[in-house]
Protein backbone atom coordinates (compact mmCIF):
# COMPACT_ATOMS: atom_id res chain seq x y z
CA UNK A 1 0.00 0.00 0.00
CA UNK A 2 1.67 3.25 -1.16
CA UNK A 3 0.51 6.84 0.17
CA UNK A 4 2.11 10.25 -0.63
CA UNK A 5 3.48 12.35 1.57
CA UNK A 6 1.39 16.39 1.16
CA UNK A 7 3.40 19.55 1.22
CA UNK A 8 2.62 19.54 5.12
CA UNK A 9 4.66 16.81 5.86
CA UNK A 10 1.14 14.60 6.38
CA UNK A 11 0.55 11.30 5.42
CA UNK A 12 -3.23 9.40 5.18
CA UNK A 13 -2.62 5.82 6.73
CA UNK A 14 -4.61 2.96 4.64
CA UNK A 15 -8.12 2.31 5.99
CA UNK A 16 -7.05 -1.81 6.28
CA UNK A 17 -4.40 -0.62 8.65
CA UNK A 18 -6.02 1.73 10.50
CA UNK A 19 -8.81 -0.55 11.20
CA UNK A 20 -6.66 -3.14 11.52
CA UNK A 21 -4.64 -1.43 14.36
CA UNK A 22 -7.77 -0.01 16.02
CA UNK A 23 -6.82 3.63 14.85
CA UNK A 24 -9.35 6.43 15.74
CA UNK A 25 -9.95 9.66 15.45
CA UNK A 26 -7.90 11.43 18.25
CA UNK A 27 -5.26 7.93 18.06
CA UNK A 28 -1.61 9.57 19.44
CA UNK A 29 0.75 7.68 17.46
CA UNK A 30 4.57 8.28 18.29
CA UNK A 31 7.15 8.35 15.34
CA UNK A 32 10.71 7.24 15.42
CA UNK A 33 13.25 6.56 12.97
CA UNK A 34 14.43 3.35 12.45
CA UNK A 35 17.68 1.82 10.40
CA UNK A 36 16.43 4.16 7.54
CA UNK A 37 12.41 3.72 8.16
CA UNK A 38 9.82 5.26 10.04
CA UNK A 39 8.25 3.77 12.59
CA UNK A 40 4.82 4.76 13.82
CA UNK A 41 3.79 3.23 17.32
CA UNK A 42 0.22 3.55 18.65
CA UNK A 43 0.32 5.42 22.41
CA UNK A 44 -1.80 3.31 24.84
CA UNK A 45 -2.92 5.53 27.57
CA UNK A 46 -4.34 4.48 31.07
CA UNK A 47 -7.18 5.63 31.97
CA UNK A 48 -6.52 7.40 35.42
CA UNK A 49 -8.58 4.60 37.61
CA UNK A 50 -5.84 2.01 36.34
CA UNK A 51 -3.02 4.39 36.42
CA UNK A 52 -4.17 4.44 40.59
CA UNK A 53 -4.56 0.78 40.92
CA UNK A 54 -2.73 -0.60 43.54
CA UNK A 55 -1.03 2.27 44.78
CA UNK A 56 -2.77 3.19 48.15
CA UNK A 57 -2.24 0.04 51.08
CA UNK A 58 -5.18 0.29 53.97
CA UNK A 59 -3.36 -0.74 56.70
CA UNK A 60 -4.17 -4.04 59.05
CA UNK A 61 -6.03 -5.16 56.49
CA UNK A 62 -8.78 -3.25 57.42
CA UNK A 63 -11.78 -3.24 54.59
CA UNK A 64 -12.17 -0.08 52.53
CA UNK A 65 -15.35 0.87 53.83
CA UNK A 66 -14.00 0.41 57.87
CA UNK A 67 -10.68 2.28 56.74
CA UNK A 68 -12.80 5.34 55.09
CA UNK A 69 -14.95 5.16 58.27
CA UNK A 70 -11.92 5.50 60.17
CA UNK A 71 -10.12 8.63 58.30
CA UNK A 72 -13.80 10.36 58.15
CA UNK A 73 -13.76 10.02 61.95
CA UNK A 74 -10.18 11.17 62.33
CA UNK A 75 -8.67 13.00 59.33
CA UNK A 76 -5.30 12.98 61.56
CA UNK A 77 -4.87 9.25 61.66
C-alpha cells in the first residue's frame, strides 16, 4: 500500500491498517526513525482509575469501607 506524503509533511494511513490497528480519530501515534524507516507506534494511555490501581495500602487489612470510616472520623490518623 503506497501513500504520498502532502506539502505539510502529512501522510493518510490505509483504511485496512487503520482498522486493523484499532486507529481512531484522536489515536496519538509516536514516530521514530528506524535503520532508515519510520516507525509509527500507537500510544496506549491508562485511563486514570488504572493508572491508581494498587497504589494506596489500607493498613491491618482493614476493609475499605472500615478504613474510610476510620479517616472520616479522624482526618489525623
Amino acid at each position: 500500500m503506497n501513500s504520498t506524503v502532502s506539502e505539510k509533511g502529512q501522510v493518510t494511513i490505509p483504511k485496512a491498517i487503520r482498522d486493523s490497528l484499532g486507529l481512531k480519530i484522536g489515536t496519538v501515534l509516536n514516530f521514530h526513525e528506524e535503520n532508515g524507516k519510520i516507525v509509527a507506534e500507537k500510544v496506549i494511555a491508562l485511563d486514570p482509575v488504572s493508572a491508581w490501581q494498587g497504589r494506596c495500602q489500607i493498613p491491618n487489612g482493614a476493609s475499605v469501607k472500615s478504613y474510610l470510616n476510620t479517616i472520616r472520623e479522624n482526618p489525623a490518623a
